[in-house]
Protein backbone atom coordinates (compact mmCIF):
# COMPACT_ATOMS: atom_id res chain seq x y z
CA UNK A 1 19.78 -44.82 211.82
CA UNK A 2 18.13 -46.06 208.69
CA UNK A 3 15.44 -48.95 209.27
CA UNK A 4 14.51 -50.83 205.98
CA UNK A 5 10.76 -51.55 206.26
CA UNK A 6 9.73 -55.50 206.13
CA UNK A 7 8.29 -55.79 202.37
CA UNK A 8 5.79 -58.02 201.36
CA UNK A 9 7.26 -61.67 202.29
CA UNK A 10 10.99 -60.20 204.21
CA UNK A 11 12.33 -58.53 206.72
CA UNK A 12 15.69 -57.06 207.22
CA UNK A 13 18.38 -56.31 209.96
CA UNK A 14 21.44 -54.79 209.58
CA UNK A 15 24.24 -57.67 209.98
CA UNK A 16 27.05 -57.39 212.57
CA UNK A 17 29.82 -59.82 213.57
CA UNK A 18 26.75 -61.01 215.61
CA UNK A 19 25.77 -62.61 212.94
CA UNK A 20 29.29 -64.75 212.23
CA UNK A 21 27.49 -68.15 212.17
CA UNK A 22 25.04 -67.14 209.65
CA UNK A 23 27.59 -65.61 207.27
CA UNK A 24 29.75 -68.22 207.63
CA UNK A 25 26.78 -71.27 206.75
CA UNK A 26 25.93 -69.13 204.12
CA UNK A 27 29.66 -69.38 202.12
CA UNK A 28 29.43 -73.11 202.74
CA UNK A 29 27.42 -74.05 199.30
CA UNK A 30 30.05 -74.57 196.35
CA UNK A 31 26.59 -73.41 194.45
CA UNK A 32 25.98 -70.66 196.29
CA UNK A 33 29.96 -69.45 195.62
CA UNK A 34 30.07 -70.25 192.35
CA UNK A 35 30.35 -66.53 191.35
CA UNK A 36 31.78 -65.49 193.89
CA UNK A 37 35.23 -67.41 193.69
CA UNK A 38 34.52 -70.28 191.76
CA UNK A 39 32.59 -72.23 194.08
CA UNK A 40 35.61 -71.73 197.03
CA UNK A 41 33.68 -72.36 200.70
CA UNK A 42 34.73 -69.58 203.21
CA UNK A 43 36.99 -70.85 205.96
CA UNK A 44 35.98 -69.55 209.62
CA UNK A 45 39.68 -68.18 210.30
CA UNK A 46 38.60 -66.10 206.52
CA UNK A 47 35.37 -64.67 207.79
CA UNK A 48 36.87 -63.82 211.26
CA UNK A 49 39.96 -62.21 210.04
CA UNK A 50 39.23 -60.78 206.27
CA UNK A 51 35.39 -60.77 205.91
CA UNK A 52 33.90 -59.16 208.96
CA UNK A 53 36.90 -56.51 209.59
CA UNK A 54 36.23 -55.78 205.50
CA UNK A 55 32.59 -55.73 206.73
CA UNK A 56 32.66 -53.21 209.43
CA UNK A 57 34.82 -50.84 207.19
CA UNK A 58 31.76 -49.91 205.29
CA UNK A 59 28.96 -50.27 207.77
CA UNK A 60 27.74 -47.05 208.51
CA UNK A 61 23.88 -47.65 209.52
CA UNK A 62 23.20 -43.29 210.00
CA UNK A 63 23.46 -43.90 206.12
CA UNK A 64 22.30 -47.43 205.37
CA UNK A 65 25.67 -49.00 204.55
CA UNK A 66 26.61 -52.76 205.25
CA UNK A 67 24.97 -56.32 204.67
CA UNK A 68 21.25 -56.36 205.18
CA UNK A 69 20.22 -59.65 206.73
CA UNK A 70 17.18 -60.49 204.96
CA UNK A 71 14.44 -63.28 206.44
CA UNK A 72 11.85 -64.70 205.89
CA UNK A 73 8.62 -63.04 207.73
CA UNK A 74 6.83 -65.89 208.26
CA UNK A 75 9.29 -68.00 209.55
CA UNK A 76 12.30 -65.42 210.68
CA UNK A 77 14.43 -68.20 208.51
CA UNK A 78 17.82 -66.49 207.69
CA UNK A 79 17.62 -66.60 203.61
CA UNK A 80 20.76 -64.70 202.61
CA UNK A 81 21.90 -60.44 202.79
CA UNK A 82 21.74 -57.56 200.46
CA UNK A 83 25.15 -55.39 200.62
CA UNK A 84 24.78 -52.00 200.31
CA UNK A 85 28.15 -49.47 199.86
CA UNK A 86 29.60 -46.48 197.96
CA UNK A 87 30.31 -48.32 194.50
CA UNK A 88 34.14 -48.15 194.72
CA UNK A 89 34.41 -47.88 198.32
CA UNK A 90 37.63 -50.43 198.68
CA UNK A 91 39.73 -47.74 195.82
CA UNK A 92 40.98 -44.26 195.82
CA UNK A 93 38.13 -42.79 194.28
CA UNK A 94 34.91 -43.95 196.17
CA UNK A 95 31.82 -43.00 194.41
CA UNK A 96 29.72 -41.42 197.70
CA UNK A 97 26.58 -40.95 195.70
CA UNK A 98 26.49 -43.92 194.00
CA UNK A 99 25.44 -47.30 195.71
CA UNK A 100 26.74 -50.58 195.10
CA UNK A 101 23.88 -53.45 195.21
CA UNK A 102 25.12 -56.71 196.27
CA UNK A 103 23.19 -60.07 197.14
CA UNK A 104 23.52 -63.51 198.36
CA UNK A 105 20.98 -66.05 199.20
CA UNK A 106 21.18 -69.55 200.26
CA UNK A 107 20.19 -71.89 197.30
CA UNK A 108 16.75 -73.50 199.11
CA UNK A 109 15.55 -69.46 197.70
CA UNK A 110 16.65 -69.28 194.48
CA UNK A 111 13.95 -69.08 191.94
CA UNK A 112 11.16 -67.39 194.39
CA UNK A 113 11.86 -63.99 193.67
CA UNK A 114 13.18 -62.98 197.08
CA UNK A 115 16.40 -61.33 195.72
CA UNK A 116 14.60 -58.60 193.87
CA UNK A 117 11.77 -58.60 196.13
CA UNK A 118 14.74 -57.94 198.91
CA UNK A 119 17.00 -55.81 196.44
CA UNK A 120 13.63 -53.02 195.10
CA UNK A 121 12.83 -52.97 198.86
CA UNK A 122 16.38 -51.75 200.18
CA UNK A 123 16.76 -49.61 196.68
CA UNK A 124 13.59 -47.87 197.46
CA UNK A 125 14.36 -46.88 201.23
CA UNK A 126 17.79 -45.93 201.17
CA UNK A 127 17.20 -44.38 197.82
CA UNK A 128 15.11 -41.54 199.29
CA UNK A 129 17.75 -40.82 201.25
CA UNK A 130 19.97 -37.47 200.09
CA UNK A 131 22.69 -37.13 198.44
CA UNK A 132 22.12 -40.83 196.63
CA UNK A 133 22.00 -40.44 192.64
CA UNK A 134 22.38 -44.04 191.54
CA UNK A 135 22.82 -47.90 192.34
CA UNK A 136 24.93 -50.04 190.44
CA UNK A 137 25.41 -53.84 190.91
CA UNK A 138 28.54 -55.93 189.34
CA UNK A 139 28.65 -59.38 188.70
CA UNK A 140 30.08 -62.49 186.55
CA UNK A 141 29.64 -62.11 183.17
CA UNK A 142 27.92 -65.85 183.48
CA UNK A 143 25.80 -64.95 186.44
CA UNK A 144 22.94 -64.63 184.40
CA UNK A 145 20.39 -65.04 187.56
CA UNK A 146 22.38 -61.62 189.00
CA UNK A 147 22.34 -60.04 186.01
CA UNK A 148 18.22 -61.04 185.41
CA UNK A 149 18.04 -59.05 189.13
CA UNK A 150 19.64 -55.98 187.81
CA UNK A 151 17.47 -56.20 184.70
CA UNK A 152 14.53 -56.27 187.15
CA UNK A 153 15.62 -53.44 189.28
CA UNK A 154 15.60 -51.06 186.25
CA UNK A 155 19.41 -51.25 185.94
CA UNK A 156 20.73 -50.91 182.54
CA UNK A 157 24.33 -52.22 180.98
CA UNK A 158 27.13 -49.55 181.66
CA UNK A 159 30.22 -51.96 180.50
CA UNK A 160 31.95 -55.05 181.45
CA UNK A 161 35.37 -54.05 183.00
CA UNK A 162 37.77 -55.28 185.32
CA UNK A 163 36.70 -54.10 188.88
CA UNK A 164 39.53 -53.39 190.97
CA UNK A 165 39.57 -55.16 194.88
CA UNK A 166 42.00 -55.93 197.27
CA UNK A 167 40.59 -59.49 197.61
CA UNK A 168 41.32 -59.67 193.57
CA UNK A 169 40.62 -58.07 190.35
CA UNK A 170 37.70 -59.34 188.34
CA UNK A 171 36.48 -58.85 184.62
CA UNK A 172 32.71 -58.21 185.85
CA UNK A 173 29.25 -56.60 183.92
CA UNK A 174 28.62 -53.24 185.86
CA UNK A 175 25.05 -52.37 185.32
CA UNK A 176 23.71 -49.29 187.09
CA UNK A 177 19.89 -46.74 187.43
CA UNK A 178 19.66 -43.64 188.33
CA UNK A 179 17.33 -42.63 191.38
């Protein structure tokens, strides 16, 4: 099972359906959801019947797959999750070797640096990991705070592109580094 170190200000946990409540008061800031849906709060009968079956389709934690809880050390405050998943993984042609970098985090974070701090940390372990050749990320063309992430990750722009999912199609920015 892979166990993602605490870095300097985090720790992390691999999220479960344990961990309902926190999802759930995390999708409840029309900020926070912005770009995600357009600022659309998740309902509870959404997370319980969409979100954490589509959640435990891709957690696999022998390989490192699924939402990373991320807290705060300090305080063990719940801040937001990094996702981590074969880029594709919801379409016919899942790429294995190359993982997709998500991230939420609850708005009271923004601005301190605890996505990338969070994102570089997960990146790192699971990276050394065989078999893994790349992480990519996607996001809103207008999510320039995501896209400032990837930037600091050492992701570069690969094309913007509509990214095929069965909870929608979306013209996104793929960005993506080799390991």
């Amino acid at each position: 099972m892979v166990m993602i170190e605490d870095s300097n200000r985090l720790s992390y946990a691999l999220m479960t359906s344990a961990d309902a409540e926190l999802l759930y008061q995390l999708d409840q800031d029309v900020e926070v959801m912005r770009y995600i849906n357009g600022g659309k709060m998740t309902s509870r009968e959404d997370l319980n019947q969409v979100y954490l079956p589509r959640l435990a389709k891709y957690t696999d934690p022998e390989k490192g797959w699924g939402m990373w809880k991320v807290t705060v050390s300090q305080t063990n405050e719940f801040i937001g999750w990094i996702l981590v998943r074969p880029m594709g993984f919801f379409s016919n042609h899942p790429q294995w070797d190359n993982l997709e970098l998500g991230w939420r985090f609850m708005q009271k974070s923004w601005g301190q640096g605890y996505g990338t701090e969070a994102a570089l940390q997960i990146m790192n372990c699971i990276g050394a990991l065989p078999n893994i050749t790349k992480f990519s990320a996607i996001a809103l063309p207008d999510n320039h705070a995501s896209i400032k992430i990837m930037g600091k990750l050492g992701m570069q722009y690969v094309k913007t592109a509509i990214n095929k999912d069965p909870l929608g199609d979306l013209e996104v920015v793929y960005y993506e580094v080799s390991v």
